[in-house]
Protein backbone atom coordinates (compact mmCIF):
# COMPACT_ATOMS: atom_id res chain seq x y z
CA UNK A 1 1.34 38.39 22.47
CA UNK A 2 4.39 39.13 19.54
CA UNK A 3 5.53 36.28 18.44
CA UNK A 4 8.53 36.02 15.76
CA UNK A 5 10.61 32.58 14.11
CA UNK A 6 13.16 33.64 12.93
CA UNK A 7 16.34 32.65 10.01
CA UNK A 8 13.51 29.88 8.74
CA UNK A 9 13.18 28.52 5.17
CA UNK A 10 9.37 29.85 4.59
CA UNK A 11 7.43 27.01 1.71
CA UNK A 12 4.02 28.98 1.24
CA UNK A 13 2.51 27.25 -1.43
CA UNK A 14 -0.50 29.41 -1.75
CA UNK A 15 1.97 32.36 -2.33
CA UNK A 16 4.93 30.30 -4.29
CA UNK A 17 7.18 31.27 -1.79
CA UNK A 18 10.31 29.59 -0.90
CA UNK A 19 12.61 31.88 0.96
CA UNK A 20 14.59 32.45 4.16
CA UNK A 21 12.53 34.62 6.02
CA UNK A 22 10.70 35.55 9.53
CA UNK A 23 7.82 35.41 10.94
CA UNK A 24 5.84 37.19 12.41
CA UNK A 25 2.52 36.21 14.64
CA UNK A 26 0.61 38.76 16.73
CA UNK A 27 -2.69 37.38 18.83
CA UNK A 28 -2.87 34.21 16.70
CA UNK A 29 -2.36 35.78 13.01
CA UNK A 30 0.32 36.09 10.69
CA UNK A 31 1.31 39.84 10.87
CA UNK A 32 3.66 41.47 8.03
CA UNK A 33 5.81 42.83 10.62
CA UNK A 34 5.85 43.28 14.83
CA UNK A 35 4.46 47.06 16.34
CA UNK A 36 6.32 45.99 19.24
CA UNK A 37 9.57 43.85 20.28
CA UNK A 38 8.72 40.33 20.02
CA UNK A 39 7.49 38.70 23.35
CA UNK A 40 9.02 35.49 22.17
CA UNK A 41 11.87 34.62 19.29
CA UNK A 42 12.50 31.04 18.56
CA UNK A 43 15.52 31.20 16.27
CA UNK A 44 14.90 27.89 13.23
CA UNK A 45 17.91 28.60 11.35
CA UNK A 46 18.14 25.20 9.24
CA UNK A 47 14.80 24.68 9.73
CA UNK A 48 11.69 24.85 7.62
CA UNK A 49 8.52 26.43 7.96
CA UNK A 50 4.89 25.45 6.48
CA UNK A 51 1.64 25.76 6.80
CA UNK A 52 -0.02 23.99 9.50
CA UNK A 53 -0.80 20.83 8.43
CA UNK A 54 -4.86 19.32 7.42
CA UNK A 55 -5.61 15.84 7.53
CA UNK A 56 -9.24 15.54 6.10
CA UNK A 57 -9.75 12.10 7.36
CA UNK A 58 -9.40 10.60 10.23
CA UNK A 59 -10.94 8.85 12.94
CA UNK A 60 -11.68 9.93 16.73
CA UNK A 61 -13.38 7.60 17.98
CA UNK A 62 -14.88 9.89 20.35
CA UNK A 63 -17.90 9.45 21.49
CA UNK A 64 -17.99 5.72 21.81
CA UNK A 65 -14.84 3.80 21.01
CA UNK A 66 -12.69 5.29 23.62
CA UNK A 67 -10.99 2.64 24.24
CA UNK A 68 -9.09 3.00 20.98
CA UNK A 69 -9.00 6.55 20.89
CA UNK A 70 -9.74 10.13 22.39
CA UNK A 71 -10.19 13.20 21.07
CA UNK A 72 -7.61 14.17 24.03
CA UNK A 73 -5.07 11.20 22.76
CA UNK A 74 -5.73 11.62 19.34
CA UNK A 75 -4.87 15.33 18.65
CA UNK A 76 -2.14 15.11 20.65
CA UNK A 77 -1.12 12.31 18.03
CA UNK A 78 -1.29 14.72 15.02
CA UNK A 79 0.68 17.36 17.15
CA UNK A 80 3.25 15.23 17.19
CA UNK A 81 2.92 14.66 13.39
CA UNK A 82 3.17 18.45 12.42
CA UNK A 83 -0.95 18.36 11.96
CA UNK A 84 -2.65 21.24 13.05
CA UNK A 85 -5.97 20.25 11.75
CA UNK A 86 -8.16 17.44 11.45
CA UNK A 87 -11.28 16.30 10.26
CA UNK A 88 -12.91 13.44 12.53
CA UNK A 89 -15.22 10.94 10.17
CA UNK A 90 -19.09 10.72 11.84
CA UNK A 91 -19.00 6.81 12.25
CA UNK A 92 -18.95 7.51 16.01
CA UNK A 93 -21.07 5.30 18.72
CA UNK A 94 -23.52 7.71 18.37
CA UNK A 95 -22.83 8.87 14.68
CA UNK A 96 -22.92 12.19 14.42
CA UNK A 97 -25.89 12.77 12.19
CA UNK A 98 -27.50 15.99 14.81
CA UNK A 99 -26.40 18.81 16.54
CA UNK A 100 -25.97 17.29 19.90
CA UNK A 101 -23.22 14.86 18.46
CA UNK A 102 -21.95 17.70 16.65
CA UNK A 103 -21.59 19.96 19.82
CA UNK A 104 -20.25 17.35 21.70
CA UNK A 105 -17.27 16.91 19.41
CA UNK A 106 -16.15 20.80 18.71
CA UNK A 107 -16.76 21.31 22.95
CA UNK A 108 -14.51 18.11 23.73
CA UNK A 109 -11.92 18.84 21.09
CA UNK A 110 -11.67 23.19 22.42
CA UNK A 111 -11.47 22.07 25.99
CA UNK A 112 -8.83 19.03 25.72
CA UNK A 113 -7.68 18.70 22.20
CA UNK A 114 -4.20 20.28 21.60
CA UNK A 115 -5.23 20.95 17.39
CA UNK A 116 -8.26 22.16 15.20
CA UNK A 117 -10.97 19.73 14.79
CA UNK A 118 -13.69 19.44 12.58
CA UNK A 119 -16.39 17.39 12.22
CA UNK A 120 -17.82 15.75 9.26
CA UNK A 121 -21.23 14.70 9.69
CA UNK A 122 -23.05 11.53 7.90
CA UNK A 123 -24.93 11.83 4.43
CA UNK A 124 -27.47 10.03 5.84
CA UNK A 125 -29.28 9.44 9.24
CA UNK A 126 -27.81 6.63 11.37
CA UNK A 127 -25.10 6.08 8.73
CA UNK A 128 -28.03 3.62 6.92
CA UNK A 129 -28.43 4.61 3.38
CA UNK A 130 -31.72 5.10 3.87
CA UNK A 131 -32.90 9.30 4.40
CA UNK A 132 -30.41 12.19 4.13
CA UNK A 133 -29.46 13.74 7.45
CA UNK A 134 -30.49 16.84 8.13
CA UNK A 135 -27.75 18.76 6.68
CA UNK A 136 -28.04 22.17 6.95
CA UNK A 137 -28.65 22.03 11.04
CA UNK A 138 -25.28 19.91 10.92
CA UNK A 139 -23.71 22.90 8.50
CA UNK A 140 -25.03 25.64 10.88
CA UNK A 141 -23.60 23.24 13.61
CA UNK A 142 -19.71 23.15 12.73
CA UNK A 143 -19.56 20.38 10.19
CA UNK A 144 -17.00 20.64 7.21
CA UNK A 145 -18.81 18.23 5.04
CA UNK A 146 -20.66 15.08 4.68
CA UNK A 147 -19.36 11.12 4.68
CA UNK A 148 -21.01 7.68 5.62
CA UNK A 149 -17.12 6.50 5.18
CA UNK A 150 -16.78 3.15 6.59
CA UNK A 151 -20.22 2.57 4.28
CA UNK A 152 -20.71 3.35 0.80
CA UNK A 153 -24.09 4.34 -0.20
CA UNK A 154 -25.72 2.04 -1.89
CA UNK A 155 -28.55 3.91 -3.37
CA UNK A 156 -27.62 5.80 -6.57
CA UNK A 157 -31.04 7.95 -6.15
CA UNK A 158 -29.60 8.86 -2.00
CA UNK A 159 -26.42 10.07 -3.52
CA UNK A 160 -28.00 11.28 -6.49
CA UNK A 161 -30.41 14.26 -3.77
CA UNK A 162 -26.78 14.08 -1.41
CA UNK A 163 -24.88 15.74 -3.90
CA UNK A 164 -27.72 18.25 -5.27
CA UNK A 165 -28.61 19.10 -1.43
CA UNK A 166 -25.36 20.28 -0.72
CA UNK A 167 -24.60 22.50 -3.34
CA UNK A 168 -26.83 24.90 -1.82
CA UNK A 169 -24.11 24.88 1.20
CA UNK A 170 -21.10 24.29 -0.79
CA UNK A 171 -20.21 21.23 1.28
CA UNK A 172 -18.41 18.20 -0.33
CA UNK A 173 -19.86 14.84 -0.35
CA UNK A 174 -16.49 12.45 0.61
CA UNK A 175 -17.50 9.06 -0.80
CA UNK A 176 -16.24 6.34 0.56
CA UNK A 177 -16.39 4.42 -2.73
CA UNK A 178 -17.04 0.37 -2.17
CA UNK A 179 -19.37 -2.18 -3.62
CA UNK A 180 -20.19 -4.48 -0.99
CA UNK A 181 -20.93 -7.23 -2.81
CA UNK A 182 -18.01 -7.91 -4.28
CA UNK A 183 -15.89 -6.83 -1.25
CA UNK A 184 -18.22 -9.04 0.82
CA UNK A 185 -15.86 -11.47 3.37
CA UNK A 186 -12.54 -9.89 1.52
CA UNK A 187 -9.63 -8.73 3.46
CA UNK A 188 -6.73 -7.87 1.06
CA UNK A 189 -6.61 -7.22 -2.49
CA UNK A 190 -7.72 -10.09 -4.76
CA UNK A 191 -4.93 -11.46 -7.17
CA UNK A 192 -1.79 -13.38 -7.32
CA UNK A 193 -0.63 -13.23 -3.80
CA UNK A 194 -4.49 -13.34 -2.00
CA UNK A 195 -4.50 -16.80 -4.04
CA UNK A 196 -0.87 -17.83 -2.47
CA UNK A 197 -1.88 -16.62 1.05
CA UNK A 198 -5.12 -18.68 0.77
CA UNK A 199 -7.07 -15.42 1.96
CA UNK A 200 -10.66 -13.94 0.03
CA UNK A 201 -9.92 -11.01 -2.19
CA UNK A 202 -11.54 -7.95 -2.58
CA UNK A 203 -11.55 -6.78 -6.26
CA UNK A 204 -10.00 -3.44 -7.51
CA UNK A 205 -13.59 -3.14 -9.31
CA UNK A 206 -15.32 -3.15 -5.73
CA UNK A 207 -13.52 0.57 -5.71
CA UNK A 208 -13.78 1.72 -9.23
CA UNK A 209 -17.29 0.74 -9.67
CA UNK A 210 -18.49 3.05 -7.03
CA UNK A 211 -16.56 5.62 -7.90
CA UNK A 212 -17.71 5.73 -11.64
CA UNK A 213 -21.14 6.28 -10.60
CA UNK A 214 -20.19 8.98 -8.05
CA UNK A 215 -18.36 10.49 -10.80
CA UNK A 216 -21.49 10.27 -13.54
CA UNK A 217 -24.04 11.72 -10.38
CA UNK A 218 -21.60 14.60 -9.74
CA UNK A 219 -21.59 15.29 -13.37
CA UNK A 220 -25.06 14.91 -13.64
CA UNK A 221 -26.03 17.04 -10.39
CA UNK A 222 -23.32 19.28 -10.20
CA UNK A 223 -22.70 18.34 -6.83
CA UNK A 224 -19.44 18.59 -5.21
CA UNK A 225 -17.53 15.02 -5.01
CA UNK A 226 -14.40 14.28 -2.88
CA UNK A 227 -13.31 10.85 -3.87
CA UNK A 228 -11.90 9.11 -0.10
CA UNK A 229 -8.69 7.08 0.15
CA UNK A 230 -7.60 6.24 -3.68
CA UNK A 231 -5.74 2.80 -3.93
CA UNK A 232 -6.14 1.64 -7.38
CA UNK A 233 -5.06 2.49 -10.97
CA UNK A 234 -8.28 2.12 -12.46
CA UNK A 235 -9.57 5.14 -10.05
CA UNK A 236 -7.10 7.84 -10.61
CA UNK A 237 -7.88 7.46 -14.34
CA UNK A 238 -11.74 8.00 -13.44
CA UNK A 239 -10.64 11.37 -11.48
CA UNK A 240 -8.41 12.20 -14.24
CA UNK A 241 -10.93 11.75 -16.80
CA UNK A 242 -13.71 13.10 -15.58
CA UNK A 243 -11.89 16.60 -14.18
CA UNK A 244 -10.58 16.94 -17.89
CA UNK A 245 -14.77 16.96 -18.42
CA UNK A 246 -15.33 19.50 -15.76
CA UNK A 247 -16.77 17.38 -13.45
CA UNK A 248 -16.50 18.97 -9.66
CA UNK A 249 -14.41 16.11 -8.46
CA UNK A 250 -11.08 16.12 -5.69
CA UNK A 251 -9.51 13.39 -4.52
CA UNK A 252 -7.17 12.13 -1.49
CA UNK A 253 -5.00 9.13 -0.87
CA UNK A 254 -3.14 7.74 1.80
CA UNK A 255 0.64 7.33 2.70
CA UNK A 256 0.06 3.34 2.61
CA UNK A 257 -1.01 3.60 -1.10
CA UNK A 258 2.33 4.90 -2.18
CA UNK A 259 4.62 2.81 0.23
CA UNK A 260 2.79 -0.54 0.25
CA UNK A 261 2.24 -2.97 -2.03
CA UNK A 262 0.24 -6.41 -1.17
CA UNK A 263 3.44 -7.90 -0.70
CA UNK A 264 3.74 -6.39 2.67
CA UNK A 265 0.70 -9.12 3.55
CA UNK A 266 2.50 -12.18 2.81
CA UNK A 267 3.58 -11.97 7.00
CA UNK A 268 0.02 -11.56 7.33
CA UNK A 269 0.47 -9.15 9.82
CA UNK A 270 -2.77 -7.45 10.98
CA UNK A 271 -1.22 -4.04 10.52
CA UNK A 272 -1.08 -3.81 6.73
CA UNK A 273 -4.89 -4.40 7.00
CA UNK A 274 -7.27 -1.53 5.39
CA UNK A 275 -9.83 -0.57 3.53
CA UNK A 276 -9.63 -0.19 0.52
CA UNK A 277 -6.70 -3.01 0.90
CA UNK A 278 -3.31 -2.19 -0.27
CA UNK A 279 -3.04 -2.90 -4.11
CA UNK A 280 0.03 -3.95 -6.79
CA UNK A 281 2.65 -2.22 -8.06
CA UNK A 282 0.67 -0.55 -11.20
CA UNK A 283 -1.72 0.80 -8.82
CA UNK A 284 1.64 2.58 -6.31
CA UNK A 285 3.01 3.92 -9.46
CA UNK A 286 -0.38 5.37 -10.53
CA UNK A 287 -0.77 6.90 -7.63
CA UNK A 288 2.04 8.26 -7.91
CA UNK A 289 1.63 9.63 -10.85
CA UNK A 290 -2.35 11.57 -10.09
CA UNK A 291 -0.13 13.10 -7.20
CA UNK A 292 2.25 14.33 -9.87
CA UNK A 293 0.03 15.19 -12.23
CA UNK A 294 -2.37 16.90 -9.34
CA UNK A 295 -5.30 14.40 -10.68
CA UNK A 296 -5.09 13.57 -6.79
CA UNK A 297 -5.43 16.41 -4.87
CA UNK A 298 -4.90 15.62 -0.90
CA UNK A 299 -2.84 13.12 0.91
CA UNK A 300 -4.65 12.32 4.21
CA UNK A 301 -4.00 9.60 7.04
CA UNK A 302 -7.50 7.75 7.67
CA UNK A 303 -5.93 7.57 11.01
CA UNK A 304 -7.71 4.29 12.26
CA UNK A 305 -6.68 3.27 15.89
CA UNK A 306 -7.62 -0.44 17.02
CA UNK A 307 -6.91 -1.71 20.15
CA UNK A 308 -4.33 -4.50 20.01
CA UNK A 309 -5.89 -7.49 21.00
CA UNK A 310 -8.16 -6.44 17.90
CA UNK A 311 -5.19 -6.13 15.24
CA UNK A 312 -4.03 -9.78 17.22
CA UNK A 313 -6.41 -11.95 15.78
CA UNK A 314 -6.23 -13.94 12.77
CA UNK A 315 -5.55 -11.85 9.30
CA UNK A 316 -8.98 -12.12 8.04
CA UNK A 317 -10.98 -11.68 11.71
CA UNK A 318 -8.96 -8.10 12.65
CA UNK A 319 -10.63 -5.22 11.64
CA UNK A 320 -9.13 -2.68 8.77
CA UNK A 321 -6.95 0.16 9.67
CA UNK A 322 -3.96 2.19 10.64
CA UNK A 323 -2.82 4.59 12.45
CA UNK A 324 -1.42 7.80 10.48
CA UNK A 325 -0.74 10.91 12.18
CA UNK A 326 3.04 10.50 13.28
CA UNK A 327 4.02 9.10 10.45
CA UNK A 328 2.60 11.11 7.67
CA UNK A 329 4.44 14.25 6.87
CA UNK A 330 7.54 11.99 7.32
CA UNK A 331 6.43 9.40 4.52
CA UNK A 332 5.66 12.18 1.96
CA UNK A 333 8.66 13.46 2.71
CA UNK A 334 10.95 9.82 2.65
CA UNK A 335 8.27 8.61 -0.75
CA UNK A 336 7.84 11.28 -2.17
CA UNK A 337 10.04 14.45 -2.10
CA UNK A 338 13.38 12.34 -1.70
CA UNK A 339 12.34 10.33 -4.54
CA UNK A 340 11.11 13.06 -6.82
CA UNK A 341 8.01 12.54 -7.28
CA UNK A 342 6.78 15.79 -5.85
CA UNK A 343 8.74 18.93 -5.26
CA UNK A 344 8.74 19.82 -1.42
CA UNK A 345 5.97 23.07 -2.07
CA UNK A 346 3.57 20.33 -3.95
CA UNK A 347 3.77 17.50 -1.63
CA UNK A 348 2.96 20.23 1.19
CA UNK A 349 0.32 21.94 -1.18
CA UNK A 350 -1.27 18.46 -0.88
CA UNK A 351 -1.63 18.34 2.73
CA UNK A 352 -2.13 22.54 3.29
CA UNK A 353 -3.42 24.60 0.34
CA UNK A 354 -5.14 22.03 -1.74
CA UNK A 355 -7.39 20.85 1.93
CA UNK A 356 -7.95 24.54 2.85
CA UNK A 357 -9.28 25.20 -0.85
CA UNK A 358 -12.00 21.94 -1.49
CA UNK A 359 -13.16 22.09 2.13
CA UNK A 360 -13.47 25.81 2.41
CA UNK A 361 -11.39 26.89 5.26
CA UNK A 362 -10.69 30.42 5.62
CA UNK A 363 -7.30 31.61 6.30
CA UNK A 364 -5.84 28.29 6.84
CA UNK A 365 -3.74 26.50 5.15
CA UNK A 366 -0.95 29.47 4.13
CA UNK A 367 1.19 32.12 5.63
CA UNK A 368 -0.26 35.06 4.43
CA UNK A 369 -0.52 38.28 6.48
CA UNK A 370 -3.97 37.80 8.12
CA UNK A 371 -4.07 33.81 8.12
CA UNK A 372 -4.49 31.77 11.21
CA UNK A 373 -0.64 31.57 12.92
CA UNK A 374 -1.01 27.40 12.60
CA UNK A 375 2.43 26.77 11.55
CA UNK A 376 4.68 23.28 11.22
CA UNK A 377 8.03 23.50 11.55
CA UNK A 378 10.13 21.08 9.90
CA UNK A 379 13.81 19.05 9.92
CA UNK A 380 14.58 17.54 7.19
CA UNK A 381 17.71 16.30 8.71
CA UNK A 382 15.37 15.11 11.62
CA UNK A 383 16.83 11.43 11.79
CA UNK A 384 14.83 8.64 14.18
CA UNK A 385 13.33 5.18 14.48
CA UNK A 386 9.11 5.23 14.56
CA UNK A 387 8.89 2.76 17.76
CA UNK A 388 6.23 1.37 19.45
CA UNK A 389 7.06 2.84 22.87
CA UNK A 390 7.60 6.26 20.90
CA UNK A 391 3.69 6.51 19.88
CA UNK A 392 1.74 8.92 20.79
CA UNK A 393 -1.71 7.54 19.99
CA UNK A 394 -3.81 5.39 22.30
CA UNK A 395 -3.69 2.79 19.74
CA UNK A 396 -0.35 1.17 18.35
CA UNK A 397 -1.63 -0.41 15.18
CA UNK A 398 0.94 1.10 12.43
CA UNK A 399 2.71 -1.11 9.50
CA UNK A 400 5.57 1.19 10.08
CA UNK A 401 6.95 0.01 13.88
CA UNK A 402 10.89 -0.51 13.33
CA UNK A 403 10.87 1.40 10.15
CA UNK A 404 13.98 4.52 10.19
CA UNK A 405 12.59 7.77 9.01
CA UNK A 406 14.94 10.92 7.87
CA UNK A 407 12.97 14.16 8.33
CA UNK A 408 10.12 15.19 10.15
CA UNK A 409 8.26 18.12 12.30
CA UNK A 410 10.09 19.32 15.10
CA UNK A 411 7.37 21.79 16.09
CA UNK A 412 3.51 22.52 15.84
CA UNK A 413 2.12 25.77 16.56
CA UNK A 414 -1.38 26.20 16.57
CA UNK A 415 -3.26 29.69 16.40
CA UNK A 416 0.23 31.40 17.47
CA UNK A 417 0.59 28.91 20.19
CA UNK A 418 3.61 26.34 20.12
CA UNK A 419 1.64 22.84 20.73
CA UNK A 420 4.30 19.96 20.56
CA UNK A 421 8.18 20.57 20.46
CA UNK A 422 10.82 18.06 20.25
């Protein structure tokens, strides 16, 4: 099947393009130009077109927790957000630490989901800290890379052989970078207003302990280090530090950690619950700034979906997280490209290029003749209200119900195929 879009403002980051063009898409791939007359033409005059978008972390739920979420539900959640891709975290009920779980996952998500998924299998077996999976059956298997997010590994000698083990497959090890000890019972940052609201902190140093040691193993190993969901000053100065040194370390952060501050607790509303917990002002504007400065390298969603009676409990009983995907590309674009902080081609490097690059995707994550046709259209004059009733996802747990976004995707296309349309 030909394929062209047509009168569309093209941002290709990976080609510094930023032009009104066409394309072109024959059997899935972007084609330089059609041997034939187009089977279909959407005309996007006004419109602009990108990349597909990656999220590198996010959360299924599938197998186990399906309650909160599907592989079926949850893809069809990032469609709706302009994400073509996304990597599903391993803490699963069963994790996926073998081949079977693995399997499972990339079967479910070609016969119902709607985008690319890829798994990311568990550092070590059960999730436990205790013995490295076996992960080179879990590369051969599909897996992108290797996380125990939701747990930080404790053992500086388990990440120490994680991070020299997988430089033989080029995977990254994501760290989900918590002490638990200090975090222990905490449920929102600790400071001025955890002290007003009478609730236990959890310490900016819970973050930036772990993720000075990951930092001095990846130096010391050579390993490959992806630093997970960045929320405090202290960290993007590590990252920024250490890749002046060399050190093979990428980062990510999430759309809450440039919109929030703890503030947003003091209605103690389950909803503006995470982990890491949303920080203070210093720590937004130094975010900020590693995304400006590319010391931060990804902006992902760690789409979490809870059921509601969950998220209904008392602040410091509900469990952490958000949901992400339909909200996303709009945030960066509200946050961060209307307030200057990124130009529109970095902010969507962040979320195409830059995920494509660490995580070793070929032909994804640009229009180039010969990439994967996974395309996100945008409107920028796009103009709604993010509702309750309006979600997508099986779960409803966002900070961002009532909130009035300008700009958004209008359309997903995924290997050539259009996916979601508004």
């Amino acid at each position: 099947m030909c394929f062209q879009i047509k009168n569309v403002r093209v941002i290709d980051p990976s080609q510094k393009k930023d032009s009104i063009d066409d394309i072109f898409i024959k059997d899935g791939k972007i084609i330089s130009k059609l041997p034939k007359k187009a089977d279909k033409v959407i005309d996007c005059k006004g419109k602009i077109a990108v990349p597909g978008l990656i999220d590198i972390h996010s959360h299924l739920r599938e197998p186990g927790e399906e309650g909160k979420e599907t592989i079926y539900t949850g893809t069809r959640s990032a469609a709706k957000g302009g994400i073509t891709t996304v990597f599903c975290m391993p803490n699963t009920k069963p994790v996926i630490d073998n081949t079977p779980t693995v399997e499972f996952v990339l079967l479910k998500a070609q016969k119902e989901g709607l985008v690319n998924v890829f798994p990311i299998g568990c550092v070590t077996k059960g999730l436990l800290g205790a013995e490295l999976s076996e992960i080179g059956v879990l590369k051969k298997a599909g897996i992108v890379a290797v996380s125990d997010d939701g747990f930080p590994i404790l053992s500086s000698q388990i990440m120490r052989r994680a991070l020299e083990y997988t430089k033989m497959f080029k995977l990254p090890v994501i760290s989900h970078s918590e002490d638990k000890e200090l975090s222990k019972n905490g449920s929102m940052n600790e400071g001025k207003n955890s002290t007003i609201l009478g609730l236990r902190g959890i310490p900016k140093q819970a973050e930036e302990i772990m993720v000075s040691r990951d930092i001095m193993l990846a130096e010391l190993t050579g390993g490959y280090l992806h630093i997970a969901h960045v929320s405090t000053a202290g960290s993007v100065d590590l990252i920024r530090r250490a890749k002046k040194r060399g050190i093979n370390v990428t980062a990510e952060t999430c759309p809450h950690y440039f919109t929030f501050t703890d503030d947003a607790v003091k209605v103690y509303d389950a909803n503006t619950k995470m982990n890491p917990p949303l920080r203070e002002k210093e720590d937004v504007d130094a975010i900020k700034r590693g995304l400006t400065d590319g010391t931060i390298d990804c902006i992902a969603t760690d789409h979490a979906p809870h059921m509601q009676e969950e998220k209904n409990k008392e602040f410091d009983l509900a469990p952490f997280g958000v949901i992400g995907f339909e909200t996303v590309l709009s945030l960066v674009l509200n946050e961060l490209v209307d307030k200057n902080v990124l130009s529109f081609s970095n902010a969507i490097s962040k979320m195409t290029l830059n995920p494509a690059r660490i995580f070793n995707l070929k032909r994804r994550g640009s229009l180039k003749e010969g990439s994967i046709a996974d395309i996100t259209i945008i409107d920028t004059k796009y103009s709604y209200e993010f509702s309750e009733k309006s979600i997508v996802s099986k779960s409803k747990n966002s900070p961002f119900i009532g909130r009035r976004f300008k700009g958004g995707a209008v359309m997903t296309i995924v290997a050539g195929n259009v996916v979601w349309q508004k």
